[in-house]
N, C-alpha and C. Protein backbone atom coordinates (compact mmCIF):
# COMPACT_ATOMS: atom_id res chain seq x y z
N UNK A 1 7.48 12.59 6.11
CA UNK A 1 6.10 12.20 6.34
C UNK A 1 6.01 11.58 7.73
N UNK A 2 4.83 11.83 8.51
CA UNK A 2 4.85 11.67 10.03
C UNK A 2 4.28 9.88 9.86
N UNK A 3 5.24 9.56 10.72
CA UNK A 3 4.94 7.71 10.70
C UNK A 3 3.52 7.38 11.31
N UNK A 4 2.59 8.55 11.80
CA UNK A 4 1.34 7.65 11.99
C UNK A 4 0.45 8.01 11.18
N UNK A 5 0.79 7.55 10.07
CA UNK A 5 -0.52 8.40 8.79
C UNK A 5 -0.16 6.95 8.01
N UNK A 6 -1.36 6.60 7.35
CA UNK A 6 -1.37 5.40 6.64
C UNK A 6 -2.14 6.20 5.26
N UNK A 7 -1.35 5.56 3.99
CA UNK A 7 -2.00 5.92 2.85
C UNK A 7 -3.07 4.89 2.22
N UNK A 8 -4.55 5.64 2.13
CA UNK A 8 -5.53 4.89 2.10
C UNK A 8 -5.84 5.17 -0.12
N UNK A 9 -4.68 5.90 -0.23
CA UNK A 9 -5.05 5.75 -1.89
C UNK A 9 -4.19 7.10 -2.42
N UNK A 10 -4.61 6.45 -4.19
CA UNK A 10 -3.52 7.95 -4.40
C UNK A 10 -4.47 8.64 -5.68
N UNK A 11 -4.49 9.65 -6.30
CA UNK A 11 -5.21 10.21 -7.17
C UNK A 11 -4.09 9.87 -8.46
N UNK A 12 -5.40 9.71 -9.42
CA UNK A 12 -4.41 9.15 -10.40
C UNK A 12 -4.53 9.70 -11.56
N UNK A 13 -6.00 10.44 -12.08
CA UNK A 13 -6.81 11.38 -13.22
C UNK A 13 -7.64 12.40 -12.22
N UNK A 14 -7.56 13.05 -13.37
CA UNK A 14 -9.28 14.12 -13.08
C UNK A 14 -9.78 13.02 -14.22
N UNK A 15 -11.19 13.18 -13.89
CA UNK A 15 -12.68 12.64 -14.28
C UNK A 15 -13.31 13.42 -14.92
N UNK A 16 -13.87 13.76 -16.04
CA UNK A 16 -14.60 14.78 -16.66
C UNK A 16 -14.05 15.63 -16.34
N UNK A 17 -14.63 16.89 -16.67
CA UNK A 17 -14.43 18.66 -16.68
C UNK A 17 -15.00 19.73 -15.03
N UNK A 18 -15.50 18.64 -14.61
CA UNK A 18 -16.46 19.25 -13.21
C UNK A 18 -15.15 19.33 -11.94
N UNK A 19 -14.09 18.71 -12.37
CA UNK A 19 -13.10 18.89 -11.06
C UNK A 19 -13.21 17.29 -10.38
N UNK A 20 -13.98 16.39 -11.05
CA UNK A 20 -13.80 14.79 -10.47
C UNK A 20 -12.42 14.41 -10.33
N UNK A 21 -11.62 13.17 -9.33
CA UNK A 21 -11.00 12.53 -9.85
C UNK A 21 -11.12 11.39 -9.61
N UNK A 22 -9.68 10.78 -10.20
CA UNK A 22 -10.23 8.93 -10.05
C UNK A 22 -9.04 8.41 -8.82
N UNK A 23 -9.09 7.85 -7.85
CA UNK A 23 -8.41 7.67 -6.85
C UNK A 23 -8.38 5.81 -6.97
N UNK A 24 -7.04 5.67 -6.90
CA UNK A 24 -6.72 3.80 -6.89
C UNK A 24 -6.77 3.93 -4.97
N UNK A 25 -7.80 3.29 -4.26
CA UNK A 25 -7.89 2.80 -3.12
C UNK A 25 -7.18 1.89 -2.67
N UNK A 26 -6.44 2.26 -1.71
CA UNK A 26 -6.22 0.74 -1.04
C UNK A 26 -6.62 0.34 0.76
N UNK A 27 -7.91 1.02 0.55
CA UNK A 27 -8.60 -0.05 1.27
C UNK A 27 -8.91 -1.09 1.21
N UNK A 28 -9.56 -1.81 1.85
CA UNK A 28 -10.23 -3.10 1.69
C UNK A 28 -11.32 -3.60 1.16
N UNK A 29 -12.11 -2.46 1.28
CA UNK A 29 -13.82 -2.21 0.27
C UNK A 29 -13.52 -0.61 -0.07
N UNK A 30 -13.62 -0.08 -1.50
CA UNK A 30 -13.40 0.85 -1.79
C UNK A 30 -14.56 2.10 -1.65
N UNK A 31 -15.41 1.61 -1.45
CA UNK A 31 -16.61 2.61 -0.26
C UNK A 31 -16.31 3.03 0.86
N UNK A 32 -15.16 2.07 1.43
CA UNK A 32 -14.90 2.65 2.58
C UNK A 32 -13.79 3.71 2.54
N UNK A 33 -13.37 4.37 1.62
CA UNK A 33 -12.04 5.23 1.71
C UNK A 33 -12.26 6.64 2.31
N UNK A 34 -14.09 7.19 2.65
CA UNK A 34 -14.43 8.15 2.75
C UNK A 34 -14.63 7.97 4.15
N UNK A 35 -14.77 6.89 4.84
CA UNK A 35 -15.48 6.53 6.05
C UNK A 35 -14.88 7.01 7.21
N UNK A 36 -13.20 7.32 7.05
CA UNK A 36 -12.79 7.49 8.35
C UNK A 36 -12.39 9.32 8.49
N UNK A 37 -13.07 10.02 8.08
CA UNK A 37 -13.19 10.91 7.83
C UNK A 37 -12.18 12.38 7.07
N UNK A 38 -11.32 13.24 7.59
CA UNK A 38 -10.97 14.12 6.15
C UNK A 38 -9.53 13.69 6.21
N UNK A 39 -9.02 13.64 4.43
CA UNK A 39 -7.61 12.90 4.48
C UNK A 39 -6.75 14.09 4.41
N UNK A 40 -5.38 13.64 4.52
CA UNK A 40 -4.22 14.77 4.17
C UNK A 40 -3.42 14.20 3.00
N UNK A 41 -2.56 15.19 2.74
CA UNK A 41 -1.05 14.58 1.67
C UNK A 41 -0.11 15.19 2.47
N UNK A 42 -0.15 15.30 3.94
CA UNK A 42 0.60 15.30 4.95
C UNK A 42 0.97 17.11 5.00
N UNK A 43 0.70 17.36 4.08
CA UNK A 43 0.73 19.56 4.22
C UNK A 43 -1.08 20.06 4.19
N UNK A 44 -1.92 19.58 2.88
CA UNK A 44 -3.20 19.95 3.11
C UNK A 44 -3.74 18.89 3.59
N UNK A 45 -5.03 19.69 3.95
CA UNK A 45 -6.26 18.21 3.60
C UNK A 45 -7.29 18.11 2.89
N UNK A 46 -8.47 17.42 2.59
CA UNK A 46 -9.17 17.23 1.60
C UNK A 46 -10.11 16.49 2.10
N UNK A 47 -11.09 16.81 1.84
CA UNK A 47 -12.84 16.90 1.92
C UNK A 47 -12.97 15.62 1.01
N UNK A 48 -13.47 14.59 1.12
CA UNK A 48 -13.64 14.27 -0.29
C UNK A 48 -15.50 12.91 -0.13
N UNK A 49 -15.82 13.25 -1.44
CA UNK A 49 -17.36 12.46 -1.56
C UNK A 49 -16.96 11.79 -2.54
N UNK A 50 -17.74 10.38 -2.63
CA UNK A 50 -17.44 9.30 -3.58
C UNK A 50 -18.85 9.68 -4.13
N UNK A 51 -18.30 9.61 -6.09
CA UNK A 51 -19.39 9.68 -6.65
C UNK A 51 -19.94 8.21 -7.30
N UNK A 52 -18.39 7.25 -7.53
CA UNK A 52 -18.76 5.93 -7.85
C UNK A 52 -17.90 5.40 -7.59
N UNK A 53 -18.32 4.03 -7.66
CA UNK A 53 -16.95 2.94 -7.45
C UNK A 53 -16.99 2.37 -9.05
N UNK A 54 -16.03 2.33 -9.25
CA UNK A 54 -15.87 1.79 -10.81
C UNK A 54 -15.15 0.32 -11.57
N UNK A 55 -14.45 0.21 -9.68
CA UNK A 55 -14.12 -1.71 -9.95
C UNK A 55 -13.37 -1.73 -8.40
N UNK A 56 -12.56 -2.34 -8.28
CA UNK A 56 -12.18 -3.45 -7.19
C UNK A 56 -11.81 -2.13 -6.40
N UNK A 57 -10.54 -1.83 -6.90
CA UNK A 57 -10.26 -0.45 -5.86
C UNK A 57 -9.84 1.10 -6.70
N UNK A 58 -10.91 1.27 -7.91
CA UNK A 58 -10.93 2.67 -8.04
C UNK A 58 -12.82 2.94 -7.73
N UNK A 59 -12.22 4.75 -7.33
CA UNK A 59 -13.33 5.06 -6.94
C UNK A 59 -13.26 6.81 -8.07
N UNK A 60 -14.18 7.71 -8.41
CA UNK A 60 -14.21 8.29 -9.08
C UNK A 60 -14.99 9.34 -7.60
N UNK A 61 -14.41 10.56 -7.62
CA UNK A 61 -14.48 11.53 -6.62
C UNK A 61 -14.51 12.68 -7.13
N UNK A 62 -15.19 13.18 -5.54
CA UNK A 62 -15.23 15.27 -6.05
C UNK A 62 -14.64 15.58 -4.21
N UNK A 63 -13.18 16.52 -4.38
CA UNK A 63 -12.70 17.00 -3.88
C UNK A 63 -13.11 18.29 -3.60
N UNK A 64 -13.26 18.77 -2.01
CA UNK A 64 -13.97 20.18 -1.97
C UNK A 64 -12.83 21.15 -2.60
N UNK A 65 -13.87 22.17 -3.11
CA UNK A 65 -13.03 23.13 -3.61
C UNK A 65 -12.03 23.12 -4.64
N UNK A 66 -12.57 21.69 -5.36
CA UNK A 66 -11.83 21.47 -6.64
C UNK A 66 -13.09 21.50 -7.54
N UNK A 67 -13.07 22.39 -8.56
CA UNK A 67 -14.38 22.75 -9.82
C UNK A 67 -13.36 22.55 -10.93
N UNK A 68 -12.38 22.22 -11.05
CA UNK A 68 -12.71 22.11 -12.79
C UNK A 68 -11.38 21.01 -13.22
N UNK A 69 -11.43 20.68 -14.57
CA UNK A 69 -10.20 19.63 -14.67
C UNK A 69 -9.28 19.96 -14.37
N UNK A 70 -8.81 21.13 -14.63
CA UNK A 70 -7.23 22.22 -14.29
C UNK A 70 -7.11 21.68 -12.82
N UNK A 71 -8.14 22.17 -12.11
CA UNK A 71 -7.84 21.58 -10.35
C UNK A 71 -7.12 20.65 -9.99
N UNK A 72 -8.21 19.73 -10.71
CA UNK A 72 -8.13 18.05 -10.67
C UNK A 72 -7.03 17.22 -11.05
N UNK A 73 -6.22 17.75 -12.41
CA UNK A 73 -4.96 17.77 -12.90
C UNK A 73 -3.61 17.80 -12.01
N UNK A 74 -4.10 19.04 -11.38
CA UNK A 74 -2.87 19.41 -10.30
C UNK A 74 -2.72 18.45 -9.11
N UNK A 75 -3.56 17.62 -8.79
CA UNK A 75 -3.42 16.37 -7.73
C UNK A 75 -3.28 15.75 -8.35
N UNK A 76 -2.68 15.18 -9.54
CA UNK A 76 -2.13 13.69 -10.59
C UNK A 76 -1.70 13.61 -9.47
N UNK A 77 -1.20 12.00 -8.97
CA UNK A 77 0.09 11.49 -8.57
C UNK A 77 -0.45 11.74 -6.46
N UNK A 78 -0.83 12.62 -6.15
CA UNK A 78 -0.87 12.75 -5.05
C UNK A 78 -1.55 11.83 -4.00
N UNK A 79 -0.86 11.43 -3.06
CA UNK A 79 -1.29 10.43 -1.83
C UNK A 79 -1.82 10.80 -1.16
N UNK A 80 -3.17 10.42 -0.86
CA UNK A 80 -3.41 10.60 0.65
C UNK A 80 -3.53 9.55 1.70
N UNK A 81 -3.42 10.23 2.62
CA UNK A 81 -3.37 9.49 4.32
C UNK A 81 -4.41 9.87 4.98
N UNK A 82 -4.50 8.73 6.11
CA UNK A 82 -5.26 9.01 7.48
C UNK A 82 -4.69 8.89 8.63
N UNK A 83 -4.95 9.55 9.83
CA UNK A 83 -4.16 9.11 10.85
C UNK A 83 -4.13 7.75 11.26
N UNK A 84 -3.46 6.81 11.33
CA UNK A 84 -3.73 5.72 11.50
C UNK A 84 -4.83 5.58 13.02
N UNK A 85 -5.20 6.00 13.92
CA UNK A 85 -5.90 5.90 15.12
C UNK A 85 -7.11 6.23 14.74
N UNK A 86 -7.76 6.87 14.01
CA UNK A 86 -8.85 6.81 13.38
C UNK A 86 -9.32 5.90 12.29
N UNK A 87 -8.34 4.81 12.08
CA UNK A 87 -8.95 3.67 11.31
C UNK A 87 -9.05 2.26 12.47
N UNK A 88 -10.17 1.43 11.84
CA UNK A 88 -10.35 0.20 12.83
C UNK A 88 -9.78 -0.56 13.43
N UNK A 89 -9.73 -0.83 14.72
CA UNK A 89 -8.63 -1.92 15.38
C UNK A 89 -8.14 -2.91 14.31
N UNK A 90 -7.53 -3.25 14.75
CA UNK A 90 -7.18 -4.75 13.75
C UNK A 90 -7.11 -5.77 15.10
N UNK A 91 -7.10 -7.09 14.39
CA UNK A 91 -6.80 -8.10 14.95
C UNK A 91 -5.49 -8.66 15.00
N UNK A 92 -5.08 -9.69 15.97
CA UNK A 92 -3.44 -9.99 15.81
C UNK A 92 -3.11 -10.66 14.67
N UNK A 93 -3.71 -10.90 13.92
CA UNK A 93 -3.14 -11.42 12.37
C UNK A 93 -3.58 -10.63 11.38
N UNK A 94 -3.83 -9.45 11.68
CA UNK A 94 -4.14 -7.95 10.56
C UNK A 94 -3.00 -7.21 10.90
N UNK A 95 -2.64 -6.51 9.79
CA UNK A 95 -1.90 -5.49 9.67
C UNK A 95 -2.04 -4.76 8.36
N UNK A 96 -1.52 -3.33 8.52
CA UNK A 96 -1.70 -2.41 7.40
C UNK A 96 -0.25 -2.80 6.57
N UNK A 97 -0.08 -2.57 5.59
CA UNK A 97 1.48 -2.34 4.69
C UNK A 97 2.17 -2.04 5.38
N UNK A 98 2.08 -0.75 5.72
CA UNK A 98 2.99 0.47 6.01
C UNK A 98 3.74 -0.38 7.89
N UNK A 99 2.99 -1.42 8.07
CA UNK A 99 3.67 -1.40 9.27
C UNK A 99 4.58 -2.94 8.44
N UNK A 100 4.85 -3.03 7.96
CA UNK A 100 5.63 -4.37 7.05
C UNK A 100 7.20 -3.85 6.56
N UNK A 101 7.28 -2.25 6.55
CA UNK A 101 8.24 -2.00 6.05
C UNK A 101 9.44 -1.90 6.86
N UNK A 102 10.54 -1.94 6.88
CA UNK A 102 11.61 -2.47 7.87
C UNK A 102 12.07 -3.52 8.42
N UNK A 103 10.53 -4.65 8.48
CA UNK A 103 10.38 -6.03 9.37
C UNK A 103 11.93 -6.75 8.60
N UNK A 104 12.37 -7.39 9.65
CA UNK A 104 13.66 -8.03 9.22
C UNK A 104 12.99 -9.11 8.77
N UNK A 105 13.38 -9.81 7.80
CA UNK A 105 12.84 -10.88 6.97
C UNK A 105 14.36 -12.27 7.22
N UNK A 106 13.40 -12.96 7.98
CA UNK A 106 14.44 -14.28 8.31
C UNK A 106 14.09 -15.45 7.97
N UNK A 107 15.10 -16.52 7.20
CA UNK A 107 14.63 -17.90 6.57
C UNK A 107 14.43 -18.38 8.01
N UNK A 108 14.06 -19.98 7.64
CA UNK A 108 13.39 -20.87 8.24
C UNK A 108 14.40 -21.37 9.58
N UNK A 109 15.92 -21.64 8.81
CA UNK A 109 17.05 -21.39 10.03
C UNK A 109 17.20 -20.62 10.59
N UNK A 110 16.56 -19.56 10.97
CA UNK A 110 16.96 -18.57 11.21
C UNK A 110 18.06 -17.48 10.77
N UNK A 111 18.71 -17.35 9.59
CA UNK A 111 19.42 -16.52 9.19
C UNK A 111 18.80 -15.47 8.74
N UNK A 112 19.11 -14.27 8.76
CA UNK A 112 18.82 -13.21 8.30
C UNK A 112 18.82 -13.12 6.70
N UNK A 113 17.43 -13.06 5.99
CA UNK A 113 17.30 -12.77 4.43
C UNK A 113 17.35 -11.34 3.99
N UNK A 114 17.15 -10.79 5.00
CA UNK A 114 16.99 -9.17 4.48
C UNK A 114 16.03 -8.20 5.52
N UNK A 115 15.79 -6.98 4.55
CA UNK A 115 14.71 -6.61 5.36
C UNK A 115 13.72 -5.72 4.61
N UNK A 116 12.04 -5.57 4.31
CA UNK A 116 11.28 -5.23 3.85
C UNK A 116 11.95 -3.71 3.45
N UNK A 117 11.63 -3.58 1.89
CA UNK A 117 11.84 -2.62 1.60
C UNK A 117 10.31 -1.83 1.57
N UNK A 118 9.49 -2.11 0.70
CA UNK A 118 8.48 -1.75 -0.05
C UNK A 118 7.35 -2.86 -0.23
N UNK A 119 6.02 -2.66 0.01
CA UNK A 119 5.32 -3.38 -0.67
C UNK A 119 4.60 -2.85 -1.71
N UNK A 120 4.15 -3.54 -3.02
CA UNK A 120 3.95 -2.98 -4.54
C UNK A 120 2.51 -3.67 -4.27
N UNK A 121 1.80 -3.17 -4.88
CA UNK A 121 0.52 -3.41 -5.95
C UNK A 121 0.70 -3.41 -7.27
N UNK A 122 0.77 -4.42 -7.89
CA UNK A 122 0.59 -3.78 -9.56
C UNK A 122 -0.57 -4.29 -10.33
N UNK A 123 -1.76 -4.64 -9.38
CA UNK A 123 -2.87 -5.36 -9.70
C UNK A 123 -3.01 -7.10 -9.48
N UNK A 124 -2.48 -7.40 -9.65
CA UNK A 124 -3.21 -9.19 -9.27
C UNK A 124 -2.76 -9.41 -7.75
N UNK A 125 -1.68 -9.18 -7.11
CA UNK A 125 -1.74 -9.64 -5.58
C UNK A 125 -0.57 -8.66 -4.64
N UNK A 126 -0.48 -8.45 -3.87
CA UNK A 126 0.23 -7.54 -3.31
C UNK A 126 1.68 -8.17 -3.02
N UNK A 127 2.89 -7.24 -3.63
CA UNK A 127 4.75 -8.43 -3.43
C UNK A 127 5.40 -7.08 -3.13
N UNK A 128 5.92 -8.25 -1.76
CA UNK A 128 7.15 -7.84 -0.95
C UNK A 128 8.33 -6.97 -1.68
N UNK A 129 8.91 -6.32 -1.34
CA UNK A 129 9.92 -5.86 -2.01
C UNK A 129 11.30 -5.71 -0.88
N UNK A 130 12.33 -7.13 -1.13
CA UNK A 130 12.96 -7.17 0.27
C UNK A 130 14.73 -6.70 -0.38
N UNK A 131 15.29 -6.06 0.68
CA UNK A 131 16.14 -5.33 0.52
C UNK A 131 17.03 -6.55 1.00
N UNK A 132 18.00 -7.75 0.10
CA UNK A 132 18.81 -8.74 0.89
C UNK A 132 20.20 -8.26 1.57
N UNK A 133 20.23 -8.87 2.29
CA UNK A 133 21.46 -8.77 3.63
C UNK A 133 22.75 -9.04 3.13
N UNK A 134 23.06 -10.01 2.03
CA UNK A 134 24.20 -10.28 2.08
C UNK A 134 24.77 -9.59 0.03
N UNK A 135 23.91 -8.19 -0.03
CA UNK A 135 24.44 -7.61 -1.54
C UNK A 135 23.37 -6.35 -0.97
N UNK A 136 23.36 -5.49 -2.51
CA UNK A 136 22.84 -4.40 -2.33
C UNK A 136 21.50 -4.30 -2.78
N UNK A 137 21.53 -5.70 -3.45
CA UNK A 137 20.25 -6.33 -4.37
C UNK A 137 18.78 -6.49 -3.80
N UNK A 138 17.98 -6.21 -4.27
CA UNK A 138 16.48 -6.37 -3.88
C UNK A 138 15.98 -7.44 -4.95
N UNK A 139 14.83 -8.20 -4.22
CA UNK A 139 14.19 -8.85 -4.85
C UNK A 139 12.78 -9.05 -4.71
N UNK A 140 12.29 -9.19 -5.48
CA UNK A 140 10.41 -8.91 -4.86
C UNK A 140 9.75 -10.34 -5.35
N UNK A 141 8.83 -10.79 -4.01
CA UNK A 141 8.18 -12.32 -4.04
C UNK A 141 6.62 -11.64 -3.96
N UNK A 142 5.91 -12.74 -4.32
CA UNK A 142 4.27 -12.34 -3.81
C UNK A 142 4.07 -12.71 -2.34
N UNK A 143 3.27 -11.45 -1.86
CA UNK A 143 2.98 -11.93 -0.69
C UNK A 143 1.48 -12.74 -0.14
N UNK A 144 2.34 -14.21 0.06
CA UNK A 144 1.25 -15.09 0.08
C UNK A 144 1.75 -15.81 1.37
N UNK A 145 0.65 -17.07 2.51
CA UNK A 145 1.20 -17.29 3.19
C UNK A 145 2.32 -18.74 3.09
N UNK A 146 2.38 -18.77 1.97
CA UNK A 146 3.26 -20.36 1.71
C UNK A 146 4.64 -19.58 1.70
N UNK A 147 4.85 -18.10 1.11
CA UNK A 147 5.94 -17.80 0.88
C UNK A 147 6.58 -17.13 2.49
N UNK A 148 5.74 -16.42 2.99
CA UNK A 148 5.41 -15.75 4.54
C UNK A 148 4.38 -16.68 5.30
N UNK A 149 5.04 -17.65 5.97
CA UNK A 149 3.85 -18.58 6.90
C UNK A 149 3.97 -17.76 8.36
N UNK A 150 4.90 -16.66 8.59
CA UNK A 150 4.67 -16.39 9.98
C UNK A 150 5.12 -14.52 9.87
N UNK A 151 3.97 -13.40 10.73
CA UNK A 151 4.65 -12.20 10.94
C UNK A 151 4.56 -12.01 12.31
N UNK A 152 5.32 -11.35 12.45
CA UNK A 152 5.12 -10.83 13.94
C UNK A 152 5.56 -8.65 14.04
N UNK A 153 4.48 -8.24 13.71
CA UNK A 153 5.05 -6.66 13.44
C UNK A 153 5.20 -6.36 14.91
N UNK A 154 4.81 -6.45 15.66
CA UNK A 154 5.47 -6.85 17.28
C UNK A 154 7.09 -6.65 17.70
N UNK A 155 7.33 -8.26 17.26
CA UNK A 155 8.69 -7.99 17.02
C UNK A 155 9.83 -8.13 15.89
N UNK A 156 9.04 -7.23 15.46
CA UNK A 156 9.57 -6.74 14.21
C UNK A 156 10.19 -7.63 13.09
N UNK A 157 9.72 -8.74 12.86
CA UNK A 157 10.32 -9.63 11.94
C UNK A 157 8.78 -10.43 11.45
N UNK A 158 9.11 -11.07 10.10
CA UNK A 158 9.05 -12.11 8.89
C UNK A 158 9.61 -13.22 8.52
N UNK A 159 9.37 -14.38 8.96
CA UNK A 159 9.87 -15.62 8.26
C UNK A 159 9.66 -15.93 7.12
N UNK A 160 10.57 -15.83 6.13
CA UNK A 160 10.12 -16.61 4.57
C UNK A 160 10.75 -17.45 4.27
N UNK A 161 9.85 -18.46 3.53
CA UNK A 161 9.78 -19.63 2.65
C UNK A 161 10.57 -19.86 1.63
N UNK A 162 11.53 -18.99 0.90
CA UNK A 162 11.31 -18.78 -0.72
C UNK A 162 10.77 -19.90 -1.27
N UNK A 163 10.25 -19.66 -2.28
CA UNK A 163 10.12 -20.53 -3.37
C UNK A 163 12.04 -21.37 -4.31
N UNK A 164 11.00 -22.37 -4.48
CA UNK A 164 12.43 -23.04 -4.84
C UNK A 164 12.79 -22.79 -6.26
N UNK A 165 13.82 -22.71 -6.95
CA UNK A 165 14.61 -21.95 -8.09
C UNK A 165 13.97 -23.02 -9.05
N UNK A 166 13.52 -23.21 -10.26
CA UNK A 166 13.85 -24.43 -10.86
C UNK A 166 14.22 -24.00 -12.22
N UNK A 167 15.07 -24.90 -12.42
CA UNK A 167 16.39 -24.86 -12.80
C UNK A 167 17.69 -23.86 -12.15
N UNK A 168 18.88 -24.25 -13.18
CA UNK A 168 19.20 -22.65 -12.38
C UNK A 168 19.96 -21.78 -13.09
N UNK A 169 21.24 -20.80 -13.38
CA UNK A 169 20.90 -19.68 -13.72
C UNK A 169 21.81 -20.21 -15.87
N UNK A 170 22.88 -21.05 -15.18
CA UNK A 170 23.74 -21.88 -16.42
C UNK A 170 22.89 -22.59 -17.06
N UNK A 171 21.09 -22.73 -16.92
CA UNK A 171 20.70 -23.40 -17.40
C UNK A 171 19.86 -22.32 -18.99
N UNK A 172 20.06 -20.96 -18.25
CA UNK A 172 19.43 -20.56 -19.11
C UNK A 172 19.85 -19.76 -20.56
């Protein structure tokens, strides 16, 4: 997948029998997923009109040239992207996900904690998924700024906080 394409959502159902589907957004206002104009899954692309928004970030859609559930079926699961240069500047304390992944993640001494694997959605807040430095082990925190008080996608690093253990592991 070409590194300047940002995924603005993924299809997750067809919607009725007409060829609808239901797309989890991850924009920022889910009206806006149509705004920056036609998306890819990095081989086609896709036309797409919002018929509703149905909560925070699903939106319920009609894909051109998709008429019936069979269609609609066959994009389960599929991502789409935008070129990232056709979405809005950001500011120096904005950033998309996709530029989070790799950032070396360093404690407060400066030692190296790891480095961004993945960031997850699974509905209540968006968590890190960091690949640690000293095993093969991953561990995933929420990403909030008490846990991350500083990024710099610049130069390429993350300072984190962890949270403190309480108790500990003989305790349990």
């Amino acid at each position: 997948m070409r590194n300047d394409l940002i995924c603005l959502g993924i299809i997750t159902s067809s919607h009725g029998i007409n060829g609808h589907v239901k797309i989890r957004t991850f924009t920022e206002k889910p009206e806006n997923f149509t705004s920056y104009g036609t998306l890819t899954d990095g081989t086609n692309t896709y036309k797409i009109r919002i018929i509703s928004v149905i909560s925070q970030n699903i939106i319920i859609a009609k894909i051109k040239g998709i008429i019936s559930r069979n269609d609609a079926d066959l994009l389960r699961s599929k991502k789409l992207f935008i070129e990232k240069n056709k979405l809005p500047n950001l500011t120096n304390d904005e950033f998309y996900h996709n530029d989070l992944i790799g950032l070396s993640v360093i404690l407060e001494n400066n030692n190296v904690y790891g480095n961004i694997k993945k960031v997850h959605n699974f509905g209540s807040c968006d968590i890190i998924e960091i690949c640690l430095s000293d095993s093969k082990k991953s561990t995933m925190l929420p990403f909030t700024k008490d846990i991350f008080p500083y990024i710099s996608v610049k130069e390429k690093y993350i300072i984190i906080k962890p949270p403190e253990v309480i108790g500990n592991s003989s305790d349990i």
